[in-house]
Structures are given as structure tokens and as C-alpha cells.
N, C-alpha and C. Protein backbone atom coordinates (compact mmCIF):
# COMPACT_ATOMS: atom_id res chain seq x y z
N UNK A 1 -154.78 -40.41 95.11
CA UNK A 1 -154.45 -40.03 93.75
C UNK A 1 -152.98 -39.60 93.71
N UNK A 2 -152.44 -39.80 92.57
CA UNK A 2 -150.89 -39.43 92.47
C UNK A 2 -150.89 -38.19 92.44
N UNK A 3 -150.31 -37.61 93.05
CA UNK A 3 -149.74 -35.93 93.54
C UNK A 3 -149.29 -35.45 92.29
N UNK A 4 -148.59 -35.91 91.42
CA UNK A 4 -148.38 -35.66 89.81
C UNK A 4 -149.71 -34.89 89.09
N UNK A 5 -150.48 -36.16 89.04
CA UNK A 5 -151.19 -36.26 88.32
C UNK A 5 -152.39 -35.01 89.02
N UNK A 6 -153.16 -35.20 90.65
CA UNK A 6 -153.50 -34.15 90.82
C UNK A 6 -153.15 -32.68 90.86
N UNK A 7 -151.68 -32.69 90.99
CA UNK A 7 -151.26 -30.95 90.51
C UNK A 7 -151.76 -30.53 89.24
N UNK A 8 -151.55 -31.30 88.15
CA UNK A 8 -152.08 -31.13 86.90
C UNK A 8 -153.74 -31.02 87.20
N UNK A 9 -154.17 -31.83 87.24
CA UNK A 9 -155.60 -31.49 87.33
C UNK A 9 -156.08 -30.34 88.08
N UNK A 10 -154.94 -29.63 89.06
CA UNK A 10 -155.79 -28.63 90.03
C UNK A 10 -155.73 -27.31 89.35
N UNK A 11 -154.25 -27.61 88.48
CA UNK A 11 -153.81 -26.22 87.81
C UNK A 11 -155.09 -26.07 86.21
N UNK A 12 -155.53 -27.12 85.64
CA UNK A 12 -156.38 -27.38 84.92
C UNK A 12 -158.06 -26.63 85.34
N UNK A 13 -158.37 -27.04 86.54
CA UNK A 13 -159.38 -26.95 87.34
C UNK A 13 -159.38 -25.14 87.65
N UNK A 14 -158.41 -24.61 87.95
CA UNK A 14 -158.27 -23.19 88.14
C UNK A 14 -158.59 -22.68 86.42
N UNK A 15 -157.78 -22.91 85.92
CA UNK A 15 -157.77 -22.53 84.21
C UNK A 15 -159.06 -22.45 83.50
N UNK A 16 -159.62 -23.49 84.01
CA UNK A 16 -161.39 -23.57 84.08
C UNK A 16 -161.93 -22.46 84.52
N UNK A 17 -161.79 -22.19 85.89
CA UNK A 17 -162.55 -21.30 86.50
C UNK A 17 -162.35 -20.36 86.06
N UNK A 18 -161.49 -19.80 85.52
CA UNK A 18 -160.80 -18.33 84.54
C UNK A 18 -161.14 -18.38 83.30
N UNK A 19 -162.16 -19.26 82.51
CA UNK A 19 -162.32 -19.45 80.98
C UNK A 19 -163.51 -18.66 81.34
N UNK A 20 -164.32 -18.63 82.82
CA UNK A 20 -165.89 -18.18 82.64
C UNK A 20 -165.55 -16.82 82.64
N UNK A 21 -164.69 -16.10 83.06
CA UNK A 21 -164.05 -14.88 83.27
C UNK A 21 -163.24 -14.32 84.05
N UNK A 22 -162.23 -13.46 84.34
CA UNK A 22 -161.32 -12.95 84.99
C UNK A 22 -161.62 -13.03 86.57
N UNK A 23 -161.09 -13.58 87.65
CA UNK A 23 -161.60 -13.80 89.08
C UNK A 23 -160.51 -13.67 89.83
N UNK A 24 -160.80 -13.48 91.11
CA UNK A 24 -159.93 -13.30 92.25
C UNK A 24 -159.79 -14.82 93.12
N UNK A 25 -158.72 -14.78 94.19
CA UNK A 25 -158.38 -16.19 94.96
C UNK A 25 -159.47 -16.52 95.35
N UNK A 26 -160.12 -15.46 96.42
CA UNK A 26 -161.29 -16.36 96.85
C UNK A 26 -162.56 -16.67 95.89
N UNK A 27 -162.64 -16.19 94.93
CA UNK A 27 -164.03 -16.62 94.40
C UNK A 27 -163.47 -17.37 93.36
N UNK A 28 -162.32 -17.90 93.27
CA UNK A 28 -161.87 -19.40 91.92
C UNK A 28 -162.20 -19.92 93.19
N UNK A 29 -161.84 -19.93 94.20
CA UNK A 29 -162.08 -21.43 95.34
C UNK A 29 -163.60 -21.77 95.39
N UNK A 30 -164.60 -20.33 95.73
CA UNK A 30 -165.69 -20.91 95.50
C UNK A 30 -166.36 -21.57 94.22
N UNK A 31 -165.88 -20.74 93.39
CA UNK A 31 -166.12 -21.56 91.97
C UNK A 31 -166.16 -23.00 91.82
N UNK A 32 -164.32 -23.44 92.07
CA UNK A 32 -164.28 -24.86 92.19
C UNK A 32 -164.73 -25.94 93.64
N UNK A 33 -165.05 -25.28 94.80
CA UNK A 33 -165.22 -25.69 95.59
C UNK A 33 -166.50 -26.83 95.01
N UNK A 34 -167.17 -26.69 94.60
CA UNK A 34 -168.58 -28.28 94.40
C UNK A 34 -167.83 -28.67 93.92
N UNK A 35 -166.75 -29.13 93.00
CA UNK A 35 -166.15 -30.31 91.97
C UNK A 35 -164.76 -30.67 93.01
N UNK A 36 -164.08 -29.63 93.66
CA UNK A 36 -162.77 -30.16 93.99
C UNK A 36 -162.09 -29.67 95.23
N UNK A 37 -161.35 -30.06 96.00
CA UNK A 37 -161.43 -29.35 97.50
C UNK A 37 -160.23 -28.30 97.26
N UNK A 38 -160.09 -27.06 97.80
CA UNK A 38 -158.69 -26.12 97.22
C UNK A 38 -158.83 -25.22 98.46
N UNK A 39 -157.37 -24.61 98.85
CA UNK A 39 -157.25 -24.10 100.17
C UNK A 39 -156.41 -22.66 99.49
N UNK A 40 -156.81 -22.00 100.45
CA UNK A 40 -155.75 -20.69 99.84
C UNK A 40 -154.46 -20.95 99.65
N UNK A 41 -153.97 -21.97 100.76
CA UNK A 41 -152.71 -22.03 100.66
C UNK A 41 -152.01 -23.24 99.32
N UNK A 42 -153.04 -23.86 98.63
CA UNK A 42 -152.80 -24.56 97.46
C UNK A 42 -153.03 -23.40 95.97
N UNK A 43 -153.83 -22.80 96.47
CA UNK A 43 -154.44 -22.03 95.47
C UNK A 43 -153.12 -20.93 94.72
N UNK A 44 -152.79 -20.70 95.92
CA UNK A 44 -151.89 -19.60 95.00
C UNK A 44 -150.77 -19.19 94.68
N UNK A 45 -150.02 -20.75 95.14
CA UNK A 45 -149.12 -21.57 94.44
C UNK A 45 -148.95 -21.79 93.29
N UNK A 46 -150.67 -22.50 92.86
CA UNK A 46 -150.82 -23.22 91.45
C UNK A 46 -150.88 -21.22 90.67
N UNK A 47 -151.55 -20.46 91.19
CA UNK A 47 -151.71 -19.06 90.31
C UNK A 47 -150.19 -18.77 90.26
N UNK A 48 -149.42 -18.49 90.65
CA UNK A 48 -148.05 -18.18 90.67
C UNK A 48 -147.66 -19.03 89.69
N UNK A 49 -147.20 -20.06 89.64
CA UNK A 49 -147.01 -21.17 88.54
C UNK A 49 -147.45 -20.96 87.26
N UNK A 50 -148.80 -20.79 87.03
CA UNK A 50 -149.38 -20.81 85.95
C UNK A 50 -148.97 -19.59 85.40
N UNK A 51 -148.56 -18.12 85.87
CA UNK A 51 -148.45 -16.92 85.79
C UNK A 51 -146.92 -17.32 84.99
N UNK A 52 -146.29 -17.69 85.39
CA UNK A 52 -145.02 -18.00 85.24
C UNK A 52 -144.88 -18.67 83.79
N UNK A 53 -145.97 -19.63 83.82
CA UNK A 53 -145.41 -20.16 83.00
C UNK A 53 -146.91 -19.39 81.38
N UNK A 54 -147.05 -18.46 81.66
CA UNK A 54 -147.94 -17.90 80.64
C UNK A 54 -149.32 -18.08 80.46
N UNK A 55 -149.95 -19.06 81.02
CA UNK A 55 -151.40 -19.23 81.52
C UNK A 55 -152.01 -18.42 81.86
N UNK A 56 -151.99 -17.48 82.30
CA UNK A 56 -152.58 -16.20 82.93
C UNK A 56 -152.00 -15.16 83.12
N UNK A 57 -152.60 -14.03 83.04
CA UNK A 57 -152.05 -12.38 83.53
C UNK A 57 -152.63 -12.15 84.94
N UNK A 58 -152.27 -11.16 85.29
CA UNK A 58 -152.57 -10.40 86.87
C UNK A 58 -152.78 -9.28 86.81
N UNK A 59 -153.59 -8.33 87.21
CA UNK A 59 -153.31 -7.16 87.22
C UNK A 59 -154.62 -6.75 88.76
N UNK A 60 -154.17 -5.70 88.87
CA UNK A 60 -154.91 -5.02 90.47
C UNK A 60 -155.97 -4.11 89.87
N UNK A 61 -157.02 -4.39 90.90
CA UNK A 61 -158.36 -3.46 90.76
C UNK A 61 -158.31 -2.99 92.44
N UNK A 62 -158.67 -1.70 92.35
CA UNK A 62 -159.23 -1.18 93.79
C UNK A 62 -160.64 -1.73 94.29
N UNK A 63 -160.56 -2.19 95.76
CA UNK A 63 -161.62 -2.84 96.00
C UNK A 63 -161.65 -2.58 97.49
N UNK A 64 -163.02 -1.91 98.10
CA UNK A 64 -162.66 -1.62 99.63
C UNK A 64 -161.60 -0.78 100.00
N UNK A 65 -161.20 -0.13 99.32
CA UNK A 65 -159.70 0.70 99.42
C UNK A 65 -159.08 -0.20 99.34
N UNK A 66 -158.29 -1.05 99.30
CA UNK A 66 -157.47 -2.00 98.82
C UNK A 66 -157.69 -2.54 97.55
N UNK A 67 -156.13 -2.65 97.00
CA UNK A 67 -156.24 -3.69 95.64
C UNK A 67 -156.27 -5.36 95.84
N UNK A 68 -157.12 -5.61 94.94
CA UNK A 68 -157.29 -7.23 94.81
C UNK A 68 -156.87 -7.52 93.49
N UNK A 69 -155.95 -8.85 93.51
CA UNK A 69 -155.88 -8.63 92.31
C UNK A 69 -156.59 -10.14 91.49
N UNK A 70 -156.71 -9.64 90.24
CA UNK A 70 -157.61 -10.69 89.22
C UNK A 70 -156.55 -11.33 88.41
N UNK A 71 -156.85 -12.45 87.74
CA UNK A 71 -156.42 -13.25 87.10
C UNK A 71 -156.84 -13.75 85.92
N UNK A 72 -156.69 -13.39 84.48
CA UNK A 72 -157.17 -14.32 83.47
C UNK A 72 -156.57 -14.81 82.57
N UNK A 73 -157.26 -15.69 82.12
CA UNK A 73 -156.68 -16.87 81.53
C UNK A 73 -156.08 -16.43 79.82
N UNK A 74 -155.07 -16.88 79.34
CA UNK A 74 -154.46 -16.39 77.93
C UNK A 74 -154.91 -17.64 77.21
N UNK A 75 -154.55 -17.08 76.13
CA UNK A 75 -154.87 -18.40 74.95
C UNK A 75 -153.73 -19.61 75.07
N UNK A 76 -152.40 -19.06 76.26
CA UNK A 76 -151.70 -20.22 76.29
C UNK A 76 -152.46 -21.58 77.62
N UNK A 77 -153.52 -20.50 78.34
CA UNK A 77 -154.00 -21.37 79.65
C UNK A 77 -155.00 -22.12 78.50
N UNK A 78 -155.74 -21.33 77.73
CA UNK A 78 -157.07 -22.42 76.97
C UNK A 78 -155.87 -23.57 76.49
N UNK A 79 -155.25 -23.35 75.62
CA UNK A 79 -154.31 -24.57 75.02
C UNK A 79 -153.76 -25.73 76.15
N UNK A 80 -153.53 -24.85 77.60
CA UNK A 80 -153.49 -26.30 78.16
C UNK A 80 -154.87 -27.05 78.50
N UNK A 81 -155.90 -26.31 78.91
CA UNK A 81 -156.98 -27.20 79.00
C UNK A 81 -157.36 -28.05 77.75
N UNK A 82 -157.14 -27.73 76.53
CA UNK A 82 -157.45 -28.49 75.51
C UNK A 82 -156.18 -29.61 75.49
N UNK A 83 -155.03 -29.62 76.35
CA UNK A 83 -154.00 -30.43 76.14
C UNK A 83 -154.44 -31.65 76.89
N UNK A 84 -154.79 -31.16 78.15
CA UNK A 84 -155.43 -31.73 79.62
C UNK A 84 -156.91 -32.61 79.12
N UNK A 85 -157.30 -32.36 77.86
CA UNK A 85 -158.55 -33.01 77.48
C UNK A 85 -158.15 -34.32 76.59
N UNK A 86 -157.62 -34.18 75.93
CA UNK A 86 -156.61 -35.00 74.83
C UNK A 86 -156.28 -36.32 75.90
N UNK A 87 -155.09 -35.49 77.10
CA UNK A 87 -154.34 -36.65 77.47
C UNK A 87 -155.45 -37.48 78.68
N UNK A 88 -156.60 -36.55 79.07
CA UNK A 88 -157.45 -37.47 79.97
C UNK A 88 -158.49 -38.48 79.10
N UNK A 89 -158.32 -38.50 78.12
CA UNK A 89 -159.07 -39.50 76.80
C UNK A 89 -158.17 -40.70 77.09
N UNK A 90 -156.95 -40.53 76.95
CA UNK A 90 -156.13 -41.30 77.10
C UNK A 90 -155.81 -42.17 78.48
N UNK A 91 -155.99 -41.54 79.23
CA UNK A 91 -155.84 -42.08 80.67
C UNK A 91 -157.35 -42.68 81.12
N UNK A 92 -157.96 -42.30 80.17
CA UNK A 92 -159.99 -43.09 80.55
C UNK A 92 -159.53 -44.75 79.79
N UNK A 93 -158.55 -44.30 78.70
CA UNK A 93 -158.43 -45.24 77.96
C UNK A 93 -158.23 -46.40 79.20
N UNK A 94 -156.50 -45.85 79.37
CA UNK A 94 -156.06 -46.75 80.62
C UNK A 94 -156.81 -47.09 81.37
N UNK A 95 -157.63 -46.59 82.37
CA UNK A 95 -158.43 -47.17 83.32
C UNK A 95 -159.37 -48.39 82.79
N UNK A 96 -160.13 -48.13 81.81
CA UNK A 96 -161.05 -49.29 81.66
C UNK A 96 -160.23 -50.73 81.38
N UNK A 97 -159.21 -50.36 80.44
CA UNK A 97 -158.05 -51.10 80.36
C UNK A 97 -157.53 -52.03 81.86
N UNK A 98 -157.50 -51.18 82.24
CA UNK A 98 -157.01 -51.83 83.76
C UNK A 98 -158.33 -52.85 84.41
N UNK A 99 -159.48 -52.14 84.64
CA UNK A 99 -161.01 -52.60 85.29
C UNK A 99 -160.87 -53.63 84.22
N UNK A 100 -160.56 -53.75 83.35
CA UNK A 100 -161.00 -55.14 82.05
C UNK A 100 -162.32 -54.85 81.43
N UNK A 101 -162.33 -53.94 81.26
CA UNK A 101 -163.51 -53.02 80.01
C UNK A 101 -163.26 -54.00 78.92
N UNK A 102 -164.54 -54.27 78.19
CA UNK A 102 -164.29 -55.30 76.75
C UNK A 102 -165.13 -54.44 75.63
N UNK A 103 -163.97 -54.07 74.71
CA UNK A 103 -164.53 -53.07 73.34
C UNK A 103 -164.71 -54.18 72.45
């Protein structure tokens, strides 16, 4: 798969896992782990990114005596998943297009 195209889908795929409610690194991985393969060290890259760019907040909870911190999703992360839905309509388009799908 094009590396493009899967960054988008992974940062999408996290954004997901944060619509069911506010979560930490390791339990978005288990979350997405049945649909998509994600490593800590991919994972929190794409959270940094998304943070950056307004998709999500951060903030620390005490946990075990240590803080962990959580992540949830803003109404700018829902707007990209609804963007990410739009343009994969479009790219289903393409594919059948390509296979020689007959409408």
C-alpha cells in the first residue's frame, strides 16, 4: 500500500479509536489491533501529529503512581474522519474503475 495513503488511514484509524472515548497508547493499539497492525513506535508519532495539528487534546491522569496520559478526539479529529469517508467513496470509485466494474 502507498505509505501516503496508509499514514492517512492510520491517523484516521486512531481518530476512530478516540470517537468511542478518551484512551491511552496502549489500549488505542489494542483497540485497533483486529482491523490494523500499529506498534508503539508508529503510534505515537501519528498522536503527536494529530495533537499538532488539532485532532486531539492530552492531558495526564495519575495511574499506579505515575501519570498516563489520555487522548481525545475534538470536533476538528470527527471532521477529519468524516473527510476520510467522503474521499474513500471516491477512491472505491477508482478501484472498481480500475478491476473494470460495469455500472
Amino acid at each position: 500500500m502507498d505509505a501516503q495513503l496508509r499514514r492517512g488511514m492510520l491517523d484516521v484509524c486512531v481518530l476512530r479509536a478516540l470517537g468511542e472515548g478518551d484512551s491511552y497508547g496502549y489500549q488505542i493499539i489494542k483497540d485497533i489491533s483486529p482491523f490494523v497492525t500499529l506498534s508503539e513506535s508508529t503510534l505515537y508519532p501519528i498522536l503527536k501529529r494529530l495533537e499538532s495539528a488539532g485532532c486531539l487534546t492530552v492531558y495526564s491522569v495519575e495511574h499506579g503512581g505515575r501519570l498516563r496520559k489520555y487522548y481525545s478526539i475534538t470536533d476538528r479529529g470527527r471532521d477529519r474522519i468524516d473527510q476520510f469517508l467522503t474521499e474513500w467513496e471516491e477512491i472505491m470509485r477508482a478501484y472498481e474503475f480500475i478491476r473494470g466494474a460495469k455500472k
